[in-house]
Protein backbone atom coordinates (compact mmCIF):
# COMPACT_ATOMS: atom_id res chain seq x y z
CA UNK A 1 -282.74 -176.58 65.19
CA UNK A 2 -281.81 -175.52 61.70
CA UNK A 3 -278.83 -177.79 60.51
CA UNK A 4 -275.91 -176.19 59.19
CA UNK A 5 -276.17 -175.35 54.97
CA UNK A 6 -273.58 -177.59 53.55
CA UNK A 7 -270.51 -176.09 51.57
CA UNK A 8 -271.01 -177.33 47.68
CA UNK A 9 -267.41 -176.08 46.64
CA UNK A 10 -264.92 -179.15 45.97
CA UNK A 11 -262.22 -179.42 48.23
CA UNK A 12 -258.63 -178.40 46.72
CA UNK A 13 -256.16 -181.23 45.47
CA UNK A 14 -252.56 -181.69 44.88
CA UNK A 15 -253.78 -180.99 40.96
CA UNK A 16 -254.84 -177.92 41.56
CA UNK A 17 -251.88 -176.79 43.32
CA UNK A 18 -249.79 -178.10 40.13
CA UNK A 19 -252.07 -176.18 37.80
CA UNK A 20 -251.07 -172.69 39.59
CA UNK A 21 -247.54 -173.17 39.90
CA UNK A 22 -247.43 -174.54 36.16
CA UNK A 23 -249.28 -171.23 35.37
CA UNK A 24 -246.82 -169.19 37.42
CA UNK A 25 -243.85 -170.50 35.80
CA UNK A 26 -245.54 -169.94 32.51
CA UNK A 27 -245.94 -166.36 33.24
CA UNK A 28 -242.29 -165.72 34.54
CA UNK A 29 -241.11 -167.46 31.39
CA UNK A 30 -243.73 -164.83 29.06
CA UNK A 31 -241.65 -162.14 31.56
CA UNK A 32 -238.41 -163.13 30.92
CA UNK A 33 -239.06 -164.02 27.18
CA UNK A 34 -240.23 -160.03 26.98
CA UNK A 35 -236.89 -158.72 28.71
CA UNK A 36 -235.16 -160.65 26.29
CA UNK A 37 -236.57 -159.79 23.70
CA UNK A 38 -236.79 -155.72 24.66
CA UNK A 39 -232.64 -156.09 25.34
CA UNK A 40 -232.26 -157.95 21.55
CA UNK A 41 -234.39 -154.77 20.16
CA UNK A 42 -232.55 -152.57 22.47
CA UNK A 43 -229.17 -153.88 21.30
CA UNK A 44 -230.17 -154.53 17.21
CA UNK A 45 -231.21 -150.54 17.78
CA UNK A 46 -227.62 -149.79 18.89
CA UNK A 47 -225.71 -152.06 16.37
CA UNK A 48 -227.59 -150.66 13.79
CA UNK A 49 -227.75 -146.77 14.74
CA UNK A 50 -223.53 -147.77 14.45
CA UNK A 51 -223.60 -149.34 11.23
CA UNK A 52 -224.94 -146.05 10.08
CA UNK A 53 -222.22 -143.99 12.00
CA UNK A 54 -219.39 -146.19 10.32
CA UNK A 55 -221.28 -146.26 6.60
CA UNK A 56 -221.60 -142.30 7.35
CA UNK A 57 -218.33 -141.77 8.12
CA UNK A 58 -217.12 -144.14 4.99
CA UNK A 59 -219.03 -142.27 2.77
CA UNK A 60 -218.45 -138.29 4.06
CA UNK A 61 -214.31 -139.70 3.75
CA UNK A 62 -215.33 -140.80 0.28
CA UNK A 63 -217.04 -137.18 -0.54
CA UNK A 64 -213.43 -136.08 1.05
CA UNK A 65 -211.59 -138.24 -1.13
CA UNK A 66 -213.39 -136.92 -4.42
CA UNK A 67 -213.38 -133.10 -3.56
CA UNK A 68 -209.81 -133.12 -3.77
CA UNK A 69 -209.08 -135.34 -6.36
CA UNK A 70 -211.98 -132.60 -8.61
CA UNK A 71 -209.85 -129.95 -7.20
CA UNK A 72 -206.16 -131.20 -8.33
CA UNK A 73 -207.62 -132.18 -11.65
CA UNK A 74 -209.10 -128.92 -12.21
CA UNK A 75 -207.00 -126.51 -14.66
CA UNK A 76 -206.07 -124.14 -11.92
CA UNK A 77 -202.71 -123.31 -13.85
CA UNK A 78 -199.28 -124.25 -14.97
CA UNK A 79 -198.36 -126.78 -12.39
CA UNK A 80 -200.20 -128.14 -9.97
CA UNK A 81 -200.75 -127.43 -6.42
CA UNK A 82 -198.13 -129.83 -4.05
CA UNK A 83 -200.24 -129.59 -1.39
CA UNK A 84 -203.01 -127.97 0.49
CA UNK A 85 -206.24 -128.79 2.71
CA UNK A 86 -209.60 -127.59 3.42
CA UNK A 87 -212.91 -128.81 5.28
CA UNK A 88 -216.37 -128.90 5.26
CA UNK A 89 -219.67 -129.89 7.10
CA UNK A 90 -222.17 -132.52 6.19
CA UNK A 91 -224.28 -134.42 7.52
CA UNK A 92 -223.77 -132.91 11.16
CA UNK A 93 -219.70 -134.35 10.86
CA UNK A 94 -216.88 -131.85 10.27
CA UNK A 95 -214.63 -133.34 7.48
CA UNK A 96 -210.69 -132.47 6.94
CA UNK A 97 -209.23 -133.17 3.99
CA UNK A 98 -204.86 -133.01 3.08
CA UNK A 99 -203.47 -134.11 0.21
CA UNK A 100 -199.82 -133.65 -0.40
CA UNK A 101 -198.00 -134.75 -3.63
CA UNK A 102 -196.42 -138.18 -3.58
CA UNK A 103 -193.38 -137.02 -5.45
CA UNK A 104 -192.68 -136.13 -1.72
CA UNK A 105 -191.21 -139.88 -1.65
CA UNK A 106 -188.65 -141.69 -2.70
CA UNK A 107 -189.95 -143.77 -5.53
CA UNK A 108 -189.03 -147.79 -4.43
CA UNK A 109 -188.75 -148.88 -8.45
CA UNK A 110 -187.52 -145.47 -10.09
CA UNK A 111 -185.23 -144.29 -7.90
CA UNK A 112 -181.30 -144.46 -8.47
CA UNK A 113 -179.91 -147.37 -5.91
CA UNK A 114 -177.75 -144.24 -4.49
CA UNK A 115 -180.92 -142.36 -3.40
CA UNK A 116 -182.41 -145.61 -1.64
CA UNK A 117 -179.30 -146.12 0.37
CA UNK A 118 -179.21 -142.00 1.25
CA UNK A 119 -182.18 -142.82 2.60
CA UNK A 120 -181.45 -145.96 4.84
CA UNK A 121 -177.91 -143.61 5.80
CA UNK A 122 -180.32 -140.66 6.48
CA UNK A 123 -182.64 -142.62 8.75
CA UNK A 124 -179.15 -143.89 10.92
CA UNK A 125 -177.75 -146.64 9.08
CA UNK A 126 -173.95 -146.63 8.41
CA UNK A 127 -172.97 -146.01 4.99
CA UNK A 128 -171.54 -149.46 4.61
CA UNK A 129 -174.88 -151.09 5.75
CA UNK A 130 -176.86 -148.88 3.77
CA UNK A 131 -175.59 -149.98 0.48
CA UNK A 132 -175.84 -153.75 1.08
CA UNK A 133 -179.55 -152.90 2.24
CA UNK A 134 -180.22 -150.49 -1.64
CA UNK A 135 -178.48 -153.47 -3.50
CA UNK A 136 -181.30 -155.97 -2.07
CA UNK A 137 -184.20 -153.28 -2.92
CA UNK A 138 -183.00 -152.88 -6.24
CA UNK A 139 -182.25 -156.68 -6.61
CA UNK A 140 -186.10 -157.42 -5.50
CA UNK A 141 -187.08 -154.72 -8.32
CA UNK A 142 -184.55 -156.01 -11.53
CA UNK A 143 -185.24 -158.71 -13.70
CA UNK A 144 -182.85 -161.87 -13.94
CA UNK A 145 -179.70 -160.35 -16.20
CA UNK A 146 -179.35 -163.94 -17.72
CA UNK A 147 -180.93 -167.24 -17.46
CA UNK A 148 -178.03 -169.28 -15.74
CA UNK A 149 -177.24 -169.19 -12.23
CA UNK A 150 -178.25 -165.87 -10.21
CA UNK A 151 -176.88 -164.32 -6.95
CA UNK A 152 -180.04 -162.72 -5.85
CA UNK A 153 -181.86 -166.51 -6.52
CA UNK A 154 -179.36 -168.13 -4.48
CA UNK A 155 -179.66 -165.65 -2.00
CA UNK A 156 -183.73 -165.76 -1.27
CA UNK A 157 -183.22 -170.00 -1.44
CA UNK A 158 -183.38 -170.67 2.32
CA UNK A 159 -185.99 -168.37 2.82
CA UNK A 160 -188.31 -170.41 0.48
CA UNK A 161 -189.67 -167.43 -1.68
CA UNK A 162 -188.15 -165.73 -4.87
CA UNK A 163 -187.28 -161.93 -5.38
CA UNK A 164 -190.27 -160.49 -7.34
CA UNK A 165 -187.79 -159.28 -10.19
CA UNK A 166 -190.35 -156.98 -11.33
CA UNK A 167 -191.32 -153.37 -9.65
CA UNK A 168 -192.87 -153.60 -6.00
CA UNK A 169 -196.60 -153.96 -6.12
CA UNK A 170 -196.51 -151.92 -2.60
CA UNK A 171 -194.22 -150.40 -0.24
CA UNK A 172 -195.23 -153.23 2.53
CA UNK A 173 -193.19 -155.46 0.19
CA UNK A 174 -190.46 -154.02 1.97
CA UNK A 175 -191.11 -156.32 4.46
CA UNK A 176 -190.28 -159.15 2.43
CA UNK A 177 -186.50 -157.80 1.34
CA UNK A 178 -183.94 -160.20 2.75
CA UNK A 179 -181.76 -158.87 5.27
CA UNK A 180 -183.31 -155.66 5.72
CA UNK A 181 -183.94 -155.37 9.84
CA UNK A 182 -187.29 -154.88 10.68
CA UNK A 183 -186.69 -151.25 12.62
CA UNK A 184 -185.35 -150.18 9.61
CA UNK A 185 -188.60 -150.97 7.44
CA UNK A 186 -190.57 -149.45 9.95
CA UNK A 187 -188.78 -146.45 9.68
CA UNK A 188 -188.82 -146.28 5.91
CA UNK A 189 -192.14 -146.64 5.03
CA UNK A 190 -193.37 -143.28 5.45
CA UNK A 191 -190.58 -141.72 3.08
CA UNK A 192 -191.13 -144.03 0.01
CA UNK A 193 -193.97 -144.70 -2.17
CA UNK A 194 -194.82 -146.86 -5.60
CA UNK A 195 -197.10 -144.80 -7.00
CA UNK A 196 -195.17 -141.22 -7.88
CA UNK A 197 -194.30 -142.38 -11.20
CA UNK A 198 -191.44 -140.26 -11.12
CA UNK A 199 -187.42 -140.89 -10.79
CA UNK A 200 -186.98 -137.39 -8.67
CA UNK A 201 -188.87 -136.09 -5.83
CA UNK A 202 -190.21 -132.87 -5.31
CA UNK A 203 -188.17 -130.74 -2.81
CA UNK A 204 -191.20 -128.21 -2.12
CA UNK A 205 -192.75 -130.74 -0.18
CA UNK A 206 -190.26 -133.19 0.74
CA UNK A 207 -189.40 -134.36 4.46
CA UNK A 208 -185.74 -133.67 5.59
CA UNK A 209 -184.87 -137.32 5.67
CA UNK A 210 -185.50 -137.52 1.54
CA UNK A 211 -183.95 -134.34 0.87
CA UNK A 212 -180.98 -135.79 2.91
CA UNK A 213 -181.12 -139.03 0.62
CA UNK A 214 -180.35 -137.24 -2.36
CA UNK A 215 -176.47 -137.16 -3.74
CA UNK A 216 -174.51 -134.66 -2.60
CA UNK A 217 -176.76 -133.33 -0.16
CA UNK A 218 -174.27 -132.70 3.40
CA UNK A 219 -175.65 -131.84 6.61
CA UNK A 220 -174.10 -128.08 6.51
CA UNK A 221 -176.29 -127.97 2.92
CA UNK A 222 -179.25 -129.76 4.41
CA UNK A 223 -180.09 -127.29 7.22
CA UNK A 224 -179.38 -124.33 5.17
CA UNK A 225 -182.14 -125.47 2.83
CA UNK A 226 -184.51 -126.51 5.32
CA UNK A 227 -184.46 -122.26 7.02
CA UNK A 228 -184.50 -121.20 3.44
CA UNK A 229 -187.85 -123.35 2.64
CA UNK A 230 -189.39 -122.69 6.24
CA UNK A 231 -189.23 -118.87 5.48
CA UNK A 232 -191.55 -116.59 3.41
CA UNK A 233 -191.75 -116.32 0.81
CA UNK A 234 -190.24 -119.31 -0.71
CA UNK A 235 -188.39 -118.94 -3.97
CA UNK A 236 -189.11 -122.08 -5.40
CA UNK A 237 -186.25 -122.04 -8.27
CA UNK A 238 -184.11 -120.69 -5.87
CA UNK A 239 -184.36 -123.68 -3.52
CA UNK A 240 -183.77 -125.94 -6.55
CA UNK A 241 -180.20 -123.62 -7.02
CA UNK A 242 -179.17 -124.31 -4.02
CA UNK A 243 -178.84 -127.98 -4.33
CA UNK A 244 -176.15 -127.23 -7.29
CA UNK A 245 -175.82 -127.21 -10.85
CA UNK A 246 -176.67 -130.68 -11.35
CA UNK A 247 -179.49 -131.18 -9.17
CA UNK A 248 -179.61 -135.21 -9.57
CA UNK A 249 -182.82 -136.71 -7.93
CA UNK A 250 -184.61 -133.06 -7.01
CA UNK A 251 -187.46 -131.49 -8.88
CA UNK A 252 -190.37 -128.94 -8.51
CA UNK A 253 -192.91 -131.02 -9.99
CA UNK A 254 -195.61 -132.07 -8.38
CA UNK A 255 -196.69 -135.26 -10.80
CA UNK A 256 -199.73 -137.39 -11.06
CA UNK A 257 -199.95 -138.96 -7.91
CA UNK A 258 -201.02 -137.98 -4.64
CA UNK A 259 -201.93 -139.04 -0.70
CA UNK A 260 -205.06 -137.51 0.23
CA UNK A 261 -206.10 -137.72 4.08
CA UNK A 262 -209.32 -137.35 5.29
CA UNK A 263 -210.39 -137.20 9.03
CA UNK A 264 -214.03 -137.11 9.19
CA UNK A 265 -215.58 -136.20 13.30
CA UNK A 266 -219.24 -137.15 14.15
CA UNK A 267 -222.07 -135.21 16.12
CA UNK A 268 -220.76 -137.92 18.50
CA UNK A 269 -217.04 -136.99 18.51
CA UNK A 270 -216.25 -140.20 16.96
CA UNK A 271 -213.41 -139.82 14.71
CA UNK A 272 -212.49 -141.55 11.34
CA UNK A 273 -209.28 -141.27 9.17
CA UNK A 274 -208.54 -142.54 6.07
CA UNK A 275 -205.51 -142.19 3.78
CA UNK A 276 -205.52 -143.35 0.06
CA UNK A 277 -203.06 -142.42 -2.77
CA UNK A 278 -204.77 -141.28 -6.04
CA UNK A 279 -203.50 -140.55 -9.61
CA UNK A 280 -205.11 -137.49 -10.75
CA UNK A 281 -206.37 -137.90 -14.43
CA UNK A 282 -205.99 -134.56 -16.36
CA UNK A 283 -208.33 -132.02 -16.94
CA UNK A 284 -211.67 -133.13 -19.03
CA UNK A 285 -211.08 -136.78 -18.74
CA UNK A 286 -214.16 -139.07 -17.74
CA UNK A 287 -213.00 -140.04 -14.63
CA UNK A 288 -211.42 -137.88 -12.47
CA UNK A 289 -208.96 -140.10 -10.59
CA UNK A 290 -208.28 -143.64 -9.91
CA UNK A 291 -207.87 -144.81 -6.20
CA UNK A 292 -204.43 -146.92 -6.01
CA UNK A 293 -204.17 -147.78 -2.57
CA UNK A 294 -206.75 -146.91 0.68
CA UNK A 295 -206.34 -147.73 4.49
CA UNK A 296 -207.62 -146.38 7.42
CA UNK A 297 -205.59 -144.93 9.94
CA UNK A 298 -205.80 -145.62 14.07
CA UNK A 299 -206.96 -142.38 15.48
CA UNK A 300 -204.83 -143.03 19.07
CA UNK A 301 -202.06 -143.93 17.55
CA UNK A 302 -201.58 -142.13 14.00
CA UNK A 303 -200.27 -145.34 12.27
CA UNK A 304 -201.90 -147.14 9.53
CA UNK A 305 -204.95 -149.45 11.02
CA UNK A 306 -204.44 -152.40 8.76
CA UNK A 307 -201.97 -152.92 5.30
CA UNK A 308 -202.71 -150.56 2.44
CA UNK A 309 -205.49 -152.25 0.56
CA UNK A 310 -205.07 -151.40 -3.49
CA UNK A 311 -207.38 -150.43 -5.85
């Protein structure tokens, strides 16, 4: 009989068996290496297709911020505008621009201490209160009346920091008034301002707590010029009558300075705002305008995102 051909094909060992596993492992590593590697590219894509949304957005409120600033320094007549707006699209973002005249505020180093504590009255403080609160502005603002011993010194000593004795640097300095409550501040901060460069503020655009803060400004008076300003047309020397002969703190002018808001929406319907105070150079000068202060502004909430940041 024909004996069986013998098998020449080595057996399998325990080596063998080590080599395909190894080789299996190595190919789920390769695998999972690859899926890492797609979800870094995946998420680099994303970070940087946002980087570009937020420099967009930064930019288009820049282009904002300069289109108005061309516009109030343009010679467009006697006095300039107070206020106004407009928009425009770039760049497949809608962009809205305000700017209102600063002179709108009360002035924290100009103003007369009698207009600072209208204010703090007008915003619910009693009268007595109120002028304790104005004497510590204005003490923060005034330099030392002689070099012995001072009250306002003596006063800031167990805090551990000094008045400034020179004008506020920024309306957050507020914050670091002694004895003024913190509600209070809070409450201020959208009526005052450092950069109006003017003692009076302008009753065009003024908000009813400033025009209350002014002297000799009742309730009776305030609400009969509020109607008067809310209806058309508006008599602007008219308005200034009816505050009396004297007039002390009021003026139509709009000054210098101004806050300019831009909110600048995305193909995405993300939202930006920014809000920066500008002094408008005058017509034919080499640079337009000069950015004093810029923050950007929580779209939920309305309120400033972060402290003013100057210029």
């Amino acid at each position: 009989m024909p004996t069986a051909a013998r098998s020449t094909k080595a057996p399998r060992t325990a080596h063998d068996g080590f080599i395909v596993v190894a080789a299996l492992w190595l190919l789920a590593a390769l695998a999972a290496l690859a899926v890492t590697a797609s979800q870094y590219i995946a998420q680099s894509a994303t970070a940087l297709s946002l980087s570009d949304d937020a420099l967009q957005s930064e930019l288009l409120a820049m282009a904002g911020l300069e289109m108005a600033a061309y516009r109030l320094s343009a010679p467009a007549g006697p006095r300039r505008p107070t206020h106004g707006s407009f928009r425009f699209s770039l760049a497949r973002s809608e962009v809205e621009v305000e700017f209102l005249s600063e002179a709108s505020r009360i002035n924290l180093n100009m103003a007369p201490k009698a207009m600072i504590a209208g204010l703090f009255a007008a915003l619910g403080t009693p009268a007595s209160l109120a002028e304790r609160y104005a004497d510590r502005v204005v003490g923060w603002r005034s330099p030392r009346k002689s070099a012995g011993p001072d009250e306002e010194d003596a006063l800031y000593s167990a805090v551990g920091y000094p008045p400034r004795r020179s004008p506020f640097n920024s309306s957050d300095e507020l914050w670091l008034v002694l004895g003024l409550p913190p509600a209070l501040v809070e409450r201020a901060l959208p009526f005052v301002t450092v950069y109006s460069e003017m003692e009076d503020v302008n009753v065009l655009d003024a908000p009813p707590e400033v025009i209350a803060a002014l002297p000799g400004v009742t309730p009776l008076l305030l609400d009969a010029f509020l109607t008067r300003r809310d209806s058309t047309p508006v008599d602007p020397q008219f308005l200034l009558g009816m505050l009396g002969e004297r007039r002390v703190g009021a003026t139509l002018n709009s000054g210098s300075a101004y806050r300019v808001r831009v909110r600048v929406t995305t193909a995405g319907r993300q939202q930006k705002i920014s809000e920066a105070a500008v002094l408008v150079s005058g017509f034919g000068d080499q640079n337009a305008y000069r950015v004093m202060s810029w923050r950007d502004i929580d779209p939920g909430t309305g309120h400033p995102a972060h402290p003013a940041v100057a210029r």
